[in-house]
Protein backbone atom coordinates (compact mmCIF):
# COMPACT_ATOMS: atom_id res chain seq x y z
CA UNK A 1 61.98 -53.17 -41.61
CA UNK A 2 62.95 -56.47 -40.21
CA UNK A 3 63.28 -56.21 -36.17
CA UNK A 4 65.10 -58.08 -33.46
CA UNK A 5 63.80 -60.35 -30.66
CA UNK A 6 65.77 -59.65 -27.49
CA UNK A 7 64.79 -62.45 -24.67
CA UNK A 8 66.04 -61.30 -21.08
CA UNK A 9 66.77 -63.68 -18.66
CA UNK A 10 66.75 -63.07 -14.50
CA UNK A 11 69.47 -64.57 -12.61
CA UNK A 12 69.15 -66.32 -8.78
CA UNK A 13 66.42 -65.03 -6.42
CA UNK A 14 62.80 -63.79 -6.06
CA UNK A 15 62.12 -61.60 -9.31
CA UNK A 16 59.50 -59.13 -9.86
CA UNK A 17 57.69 -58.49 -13.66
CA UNK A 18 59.58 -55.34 -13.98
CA UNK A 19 62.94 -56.82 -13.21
CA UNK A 20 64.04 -55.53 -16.89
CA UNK A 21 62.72 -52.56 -17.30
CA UNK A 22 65.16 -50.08 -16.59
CA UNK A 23 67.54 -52.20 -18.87
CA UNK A 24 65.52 -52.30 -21.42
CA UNK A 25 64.60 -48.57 -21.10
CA UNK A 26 68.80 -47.74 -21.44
CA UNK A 27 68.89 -50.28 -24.46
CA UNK A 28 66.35 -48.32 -26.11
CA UNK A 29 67.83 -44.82 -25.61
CA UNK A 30 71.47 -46.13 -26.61
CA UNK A 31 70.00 -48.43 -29.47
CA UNK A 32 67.76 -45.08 -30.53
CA UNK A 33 71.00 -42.88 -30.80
CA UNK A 34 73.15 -44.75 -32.17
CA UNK A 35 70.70 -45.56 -35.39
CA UNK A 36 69.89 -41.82 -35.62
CA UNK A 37 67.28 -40.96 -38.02
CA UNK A 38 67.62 -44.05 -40.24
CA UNK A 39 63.98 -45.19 -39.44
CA UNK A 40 61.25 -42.76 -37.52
CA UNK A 41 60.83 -44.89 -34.34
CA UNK A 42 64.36 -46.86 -33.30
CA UNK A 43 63.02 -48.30 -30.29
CA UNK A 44 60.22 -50.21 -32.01
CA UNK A 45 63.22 -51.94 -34.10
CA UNK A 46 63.73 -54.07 -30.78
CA UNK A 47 60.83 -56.74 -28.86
CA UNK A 48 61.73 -57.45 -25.94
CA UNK A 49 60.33 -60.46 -23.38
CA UNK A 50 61.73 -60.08 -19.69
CA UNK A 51 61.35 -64.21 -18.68
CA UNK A 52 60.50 -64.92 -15.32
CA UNK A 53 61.74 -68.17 -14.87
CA UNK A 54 61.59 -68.03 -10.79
CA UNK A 55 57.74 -67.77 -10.30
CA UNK A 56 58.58 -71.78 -11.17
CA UNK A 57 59.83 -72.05 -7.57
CA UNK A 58 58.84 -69.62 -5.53
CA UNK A 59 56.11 -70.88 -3.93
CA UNK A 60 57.89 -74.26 -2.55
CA UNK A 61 61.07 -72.00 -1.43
CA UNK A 62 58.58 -69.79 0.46
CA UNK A 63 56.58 -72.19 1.96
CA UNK A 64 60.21 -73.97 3.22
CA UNK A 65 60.99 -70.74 4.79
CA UNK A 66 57.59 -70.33 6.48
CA UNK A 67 57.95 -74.07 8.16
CA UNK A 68 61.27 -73.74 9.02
CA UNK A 69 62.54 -70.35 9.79
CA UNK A 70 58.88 -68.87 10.78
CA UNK A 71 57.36 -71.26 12.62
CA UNK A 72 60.50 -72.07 14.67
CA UNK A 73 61.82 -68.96 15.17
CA UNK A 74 65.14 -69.19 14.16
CA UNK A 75 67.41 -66.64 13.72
CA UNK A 76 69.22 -64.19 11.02
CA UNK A 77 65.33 -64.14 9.40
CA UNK A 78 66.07 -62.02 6.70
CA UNK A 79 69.91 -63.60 6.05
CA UNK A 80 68.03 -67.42 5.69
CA UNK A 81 65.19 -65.51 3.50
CA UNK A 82 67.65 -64.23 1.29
CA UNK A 83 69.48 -67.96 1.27
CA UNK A 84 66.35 -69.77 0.66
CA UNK A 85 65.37 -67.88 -2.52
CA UNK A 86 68.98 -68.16 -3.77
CA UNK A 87 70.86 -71.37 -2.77
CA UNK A 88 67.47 -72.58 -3.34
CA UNK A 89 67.21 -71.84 -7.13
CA UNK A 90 70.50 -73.32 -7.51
CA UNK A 91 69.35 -76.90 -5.88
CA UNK A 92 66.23 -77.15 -7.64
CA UNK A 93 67.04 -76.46 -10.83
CA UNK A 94 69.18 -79.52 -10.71
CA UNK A 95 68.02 -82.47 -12.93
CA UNK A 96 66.28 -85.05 -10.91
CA UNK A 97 65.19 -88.70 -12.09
CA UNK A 98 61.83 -87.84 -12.20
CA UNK A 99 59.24 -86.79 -14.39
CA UNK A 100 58.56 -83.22 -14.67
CA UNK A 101 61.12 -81.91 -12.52
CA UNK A 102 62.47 -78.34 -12.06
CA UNK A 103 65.11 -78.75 -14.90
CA UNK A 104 61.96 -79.25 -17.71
CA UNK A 105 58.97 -76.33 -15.62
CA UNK A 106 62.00 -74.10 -15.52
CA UNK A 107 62.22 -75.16 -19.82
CA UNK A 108 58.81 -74.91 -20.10
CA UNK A 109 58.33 -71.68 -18.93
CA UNK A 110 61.42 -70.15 -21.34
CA UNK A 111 59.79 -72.00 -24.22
CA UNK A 112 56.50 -70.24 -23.51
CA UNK A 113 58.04 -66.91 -23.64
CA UNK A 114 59.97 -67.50 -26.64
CA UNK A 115 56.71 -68.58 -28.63
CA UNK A 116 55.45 -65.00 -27.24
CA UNK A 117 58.58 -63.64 -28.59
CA UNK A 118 58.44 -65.00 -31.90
CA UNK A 119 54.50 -64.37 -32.31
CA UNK A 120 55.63 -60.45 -31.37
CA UNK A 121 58.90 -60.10 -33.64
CA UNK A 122 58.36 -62.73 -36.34
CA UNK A 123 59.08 -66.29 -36.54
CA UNK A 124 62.56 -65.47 -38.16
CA UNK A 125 63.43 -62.98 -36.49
CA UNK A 126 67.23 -62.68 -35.38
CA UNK A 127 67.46 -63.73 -31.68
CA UNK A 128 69.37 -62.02 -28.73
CA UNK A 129 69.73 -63.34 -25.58
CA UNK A 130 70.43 -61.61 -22.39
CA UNK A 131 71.76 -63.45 -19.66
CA UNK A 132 72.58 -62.99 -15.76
CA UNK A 133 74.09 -65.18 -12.92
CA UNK A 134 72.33 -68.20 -12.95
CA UNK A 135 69.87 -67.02 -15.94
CA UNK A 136 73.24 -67.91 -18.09
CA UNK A 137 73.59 -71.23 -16.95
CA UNK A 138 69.71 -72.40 -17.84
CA UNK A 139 70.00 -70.49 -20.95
CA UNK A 140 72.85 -72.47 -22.10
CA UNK A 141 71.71 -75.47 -20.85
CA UNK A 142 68.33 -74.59 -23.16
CA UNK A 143 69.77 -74.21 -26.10
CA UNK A 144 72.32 -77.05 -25.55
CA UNK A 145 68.81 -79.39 -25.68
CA UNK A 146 68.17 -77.70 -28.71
CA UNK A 147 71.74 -77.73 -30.52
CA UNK A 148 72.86 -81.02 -29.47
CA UNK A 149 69.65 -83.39 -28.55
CA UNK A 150 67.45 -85.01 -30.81
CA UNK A 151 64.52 -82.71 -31.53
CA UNK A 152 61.46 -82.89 -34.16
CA UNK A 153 60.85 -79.07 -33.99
CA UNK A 154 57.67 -79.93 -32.26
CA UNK A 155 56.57 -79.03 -28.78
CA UNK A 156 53.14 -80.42 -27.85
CA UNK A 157 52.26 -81.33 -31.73
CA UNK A 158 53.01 -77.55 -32.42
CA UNK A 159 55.36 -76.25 -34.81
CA UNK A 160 58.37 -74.45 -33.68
CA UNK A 161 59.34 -71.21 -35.50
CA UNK A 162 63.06 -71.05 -36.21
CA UNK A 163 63.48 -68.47 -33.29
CA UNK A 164 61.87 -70.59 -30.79
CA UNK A 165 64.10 -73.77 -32.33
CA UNK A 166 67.02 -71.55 -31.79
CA UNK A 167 67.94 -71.51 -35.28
CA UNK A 168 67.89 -67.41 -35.02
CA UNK A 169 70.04 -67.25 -32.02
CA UNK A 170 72.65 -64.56 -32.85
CA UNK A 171 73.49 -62.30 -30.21
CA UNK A 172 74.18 -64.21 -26.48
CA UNK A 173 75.25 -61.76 -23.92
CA UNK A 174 75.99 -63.32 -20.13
CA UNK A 175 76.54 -61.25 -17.27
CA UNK A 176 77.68 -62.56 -14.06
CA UNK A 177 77.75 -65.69 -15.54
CA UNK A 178 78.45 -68.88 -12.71
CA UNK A 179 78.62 -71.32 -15.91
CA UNK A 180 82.03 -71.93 -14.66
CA UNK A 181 81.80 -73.65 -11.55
CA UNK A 182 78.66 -75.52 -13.27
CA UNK A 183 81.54 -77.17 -15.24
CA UNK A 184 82.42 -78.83 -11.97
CA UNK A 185 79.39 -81.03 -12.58
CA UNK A 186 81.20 -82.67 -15.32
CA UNK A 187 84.41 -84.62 -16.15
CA UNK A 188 84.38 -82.92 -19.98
CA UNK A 189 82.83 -79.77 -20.06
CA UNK A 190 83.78 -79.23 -23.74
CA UNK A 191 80.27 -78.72 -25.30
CA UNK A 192 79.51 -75.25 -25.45
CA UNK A 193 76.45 -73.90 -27.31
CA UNK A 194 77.08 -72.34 -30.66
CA UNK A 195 77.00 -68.89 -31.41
CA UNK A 196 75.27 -67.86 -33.65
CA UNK A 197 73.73 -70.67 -34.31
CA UNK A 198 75.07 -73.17 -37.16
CA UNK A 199 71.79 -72.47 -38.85
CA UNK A 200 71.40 -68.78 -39.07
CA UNK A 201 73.00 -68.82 -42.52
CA UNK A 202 69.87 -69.93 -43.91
CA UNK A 203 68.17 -67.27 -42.67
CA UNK A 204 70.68 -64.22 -42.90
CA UNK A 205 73.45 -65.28 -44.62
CA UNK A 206 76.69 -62.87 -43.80
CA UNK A 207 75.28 -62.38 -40.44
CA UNK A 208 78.15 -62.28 -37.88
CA UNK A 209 76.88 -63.18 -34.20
CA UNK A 210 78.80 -62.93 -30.97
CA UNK A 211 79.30 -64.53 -27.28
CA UNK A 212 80.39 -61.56 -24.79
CA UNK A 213 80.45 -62.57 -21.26
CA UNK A 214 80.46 -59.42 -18.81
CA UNK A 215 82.23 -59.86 -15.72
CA UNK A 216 83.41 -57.75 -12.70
CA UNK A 217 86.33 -58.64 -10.52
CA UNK A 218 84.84 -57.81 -7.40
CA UNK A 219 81.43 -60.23 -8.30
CA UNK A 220 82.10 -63.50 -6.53
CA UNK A 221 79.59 -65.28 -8.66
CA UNK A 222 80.74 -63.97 -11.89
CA UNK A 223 83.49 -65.22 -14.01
CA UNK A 224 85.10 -65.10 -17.16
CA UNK A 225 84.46 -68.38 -19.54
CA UNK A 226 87.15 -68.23 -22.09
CA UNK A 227 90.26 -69.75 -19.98
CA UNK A 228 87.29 -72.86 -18.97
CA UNK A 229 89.65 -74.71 -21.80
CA UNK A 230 90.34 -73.81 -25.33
CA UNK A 231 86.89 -75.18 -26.51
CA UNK A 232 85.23 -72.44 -24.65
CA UNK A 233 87.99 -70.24 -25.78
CA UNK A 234 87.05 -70.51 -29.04
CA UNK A 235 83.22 -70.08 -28.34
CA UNK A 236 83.34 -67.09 -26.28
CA UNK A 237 83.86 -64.12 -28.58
CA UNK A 238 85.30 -62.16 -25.37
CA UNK A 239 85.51 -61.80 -21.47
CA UNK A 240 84.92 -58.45 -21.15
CA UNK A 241 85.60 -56.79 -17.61
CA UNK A 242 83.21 -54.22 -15.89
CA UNK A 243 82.92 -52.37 -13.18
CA UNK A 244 79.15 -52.59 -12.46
CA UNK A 245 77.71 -51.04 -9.01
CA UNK A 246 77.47 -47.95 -7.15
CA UNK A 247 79.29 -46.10 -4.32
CA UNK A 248 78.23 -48.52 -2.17
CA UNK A 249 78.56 -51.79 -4.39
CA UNK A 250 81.26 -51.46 -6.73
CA UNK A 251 84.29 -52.79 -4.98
CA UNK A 252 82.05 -55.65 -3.17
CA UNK A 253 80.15 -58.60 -4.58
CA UNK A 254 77.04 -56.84 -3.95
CA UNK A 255 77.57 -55.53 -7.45
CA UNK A 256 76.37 -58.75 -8.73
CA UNK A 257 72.75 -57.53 -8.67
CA UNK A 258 74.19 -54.58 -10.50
CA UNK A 259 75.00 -55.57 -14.44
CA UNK A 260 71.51 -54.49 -16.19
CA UNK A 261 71.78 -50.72 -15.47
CA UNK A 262 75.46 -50.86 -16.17
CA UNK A 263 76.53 -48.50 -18.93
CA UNK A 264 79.21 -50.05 -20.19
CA UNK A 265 77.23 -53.38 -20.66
CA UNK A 266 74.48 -51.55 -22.29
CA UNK A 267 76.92 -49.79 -24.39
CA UNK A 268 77.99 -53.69 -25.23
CA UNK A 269 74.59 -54.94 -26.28
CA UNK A 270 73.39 -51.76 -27.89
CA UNK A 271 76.86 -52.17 -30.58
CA UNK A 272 75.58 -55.95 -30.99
CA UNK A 273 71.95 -55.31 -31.78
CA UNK A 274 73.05 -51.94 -33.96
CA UNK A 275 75.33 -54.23 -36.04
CA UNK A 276 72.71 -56.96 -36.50
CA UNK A 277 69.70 -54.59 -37.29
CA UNK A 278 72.01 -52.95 -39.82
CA UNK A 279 72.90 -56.01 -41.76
CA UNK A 280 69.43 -57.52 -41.76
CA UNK A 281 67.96 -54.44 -42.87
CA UNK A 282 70.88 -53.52 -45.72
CA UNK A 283 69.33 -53.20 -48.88
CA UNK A 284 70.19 -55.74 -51.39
C-alpha cells in the first residue's frame, strides 16, 4: 500500500512537541472510519511530522522579555509575554539583508523535517500540508522558493526526493490563514503557489489535489483568500467557514488557537487524504 505524508505546521507563538497530537489523533480515528476494513491498520496509511518551526526564535524573544519586561518591572507581565512570542514571530520572520536570517533558519528547519518525512513515507510519497495562522504564510512562502525560484534539487550537495522538492505536494489545507494582510507587503500579490503541484502528474497521474482555507468569522487573524483577486480565486479550491472554539471561545477571536481539534476541519482533511489514498492505491 502506498501511504501519505501529512506535514503539520504551528502557527504564531511558543509551541510545545505535542502541539499536534490531538489533531492528529482525530485525523486518525476519522481517516480509520471512513476507509473501513479496506486495509487491517488505517492509521498506519498516514506519517505524520508536527514541524516546530518556533524553537528557531524562542530563545532571542525570551531573552528580550527577560531584559525588558523582567528586569524593569514593567507592567501587564503576562499580556507583553504573550506579545513578545507573537508579534515577535511575525517581525522576525521578515526577510532581512543579511546572511542567514530568520526567513532561511525558519526554511531550514521545515526542510529538515520534510527530509524526515520523506525518509518515513517514501520519497514519492503524495504530500499534505497542514497549515495554521502564520504557519500558512511560511508554508507558502516555502514552496513559492521551490515553485517559482531557480533550484538544482540539491540542498547541501544532497539530493532532494520529489516530496521534499515539492513535486508531491497535493493536499494544502490553511487554517486561520493571515496570508491576506501579508499581501499588503506587495504591490502584485498575484503569485500564488500551485496546488497540486504542476509536477504531480508524473508521479500520480489523475490525481486531483485541493487548496481549502478554513476560516471562522469571529478569528481576527483568519481570513478567507479567494476574493485576494481572481488569481487567488482560481488557486484556492474553497473558503470554507467554521465555527472552531468552545463555550468560552467560539464567538471571540480566542478561537484562533482553536482550528486543530475542530471537527468540521478534521472532517475536511480526513475527505482529502481518503480521496488521495484511494486513488493512489486503486488497482490498475
Amino acid at each position: 500500500m502506498k501511504k501519505i505524508a501529512v506535514a503539520i505546521i504551528h502557527g504564531i507563538g511558543r509551541q510545545d512537541k505535542d502541539f499536534a497530537s490531538g489533531m492528529i489523533g482525530m485525523l486518525k480515528k476519522n481517516f480509520a472510519k471512513k476507509i473501513g476494513n479496506l486495509v487491517t491498520d488505517p492509521s498506519s496509511q498516514l506519517i505524520f511530522q508536527p514541524i516546530q518551526w518556533s524553537e528557531v526564535l524562542e530563545n532571542r524573544e525570551e531573552e528580550l522579555y527577560e531584559k525588558i519586561v523582567l528586569n524593569h518591572k514593567l507592567d501587564y507581565q503576562k499580556l507583553r509575554h504573550f506579545l513578545i512570542h507573537y508579534m515577535g514571530d511575525v517581525i522576525a520572520y521578515q526577510p532581512v539583508e543579511s546572511a542567514k536570517h530568520n526567513y532561511e533558519r525558519v526554511h531550514e528547519k521545515i526542510a529538515e523535517n520534510l527530509r524526515e518525512l520523506a525518509n518515513n513515507a517514501g520519497g514519492n510519497a503524495p504530500l499534505c500540508v497542514i497549515s495554521h495562522s502564520l504557519g500558512s504564510v511560511i508554508t507558502s512562502n516555502y514552496f513559492y522558493d521551490l515553485q517559482y525560484k531557480e533550484n538544482d534539487g540539491t540542498v547541501d550537495g544532497s539530493q532532494f526526493s520529489p516530496l521534499e522538492n515539492g513535486d508531491t505536494i497535493t493536499l494544502f489545507y490553511t487554517l486561520g490563514t493571515t496570508l491576506p494582510l501579508w499581501s499588503l507587503r506587495y504591490f502584485n500579490f498575484d503569485q500564488p503557489i500551485k496546488i497540486p503541484s504542476p509536477k504531480l502528474k508524473e508521479f500520480y497521474p489523475g490525481l486531483n489535489g485541493e487548496w481549502i482555507n478554513f476560516y471562522d468569522k469571529d478569528d481576527i487573524l483568519g481570513y478567507p483568500l479567494r476574493p485576494i483577486n481572481d488569481i487567488y480565486k482560481n488557486a484556492v479550491t474553497e473558503d470554507r467557514q467554521v465555527n472552531v472554539g468552545n463555550i468560552l471561545t467560539s464567538w471571540n477571536p480566542l478561537c484562533h488557537m482553536s482550528y486543530f481539534r475542530d471537527k468540521d476541519v478534521i472532517e475536511g482533511i480526513a475527505d482529502g487524504l481518503v480521496r488521495t489514498w484511494r486513488h493512489i492505491n486503486k488497482p490498475n
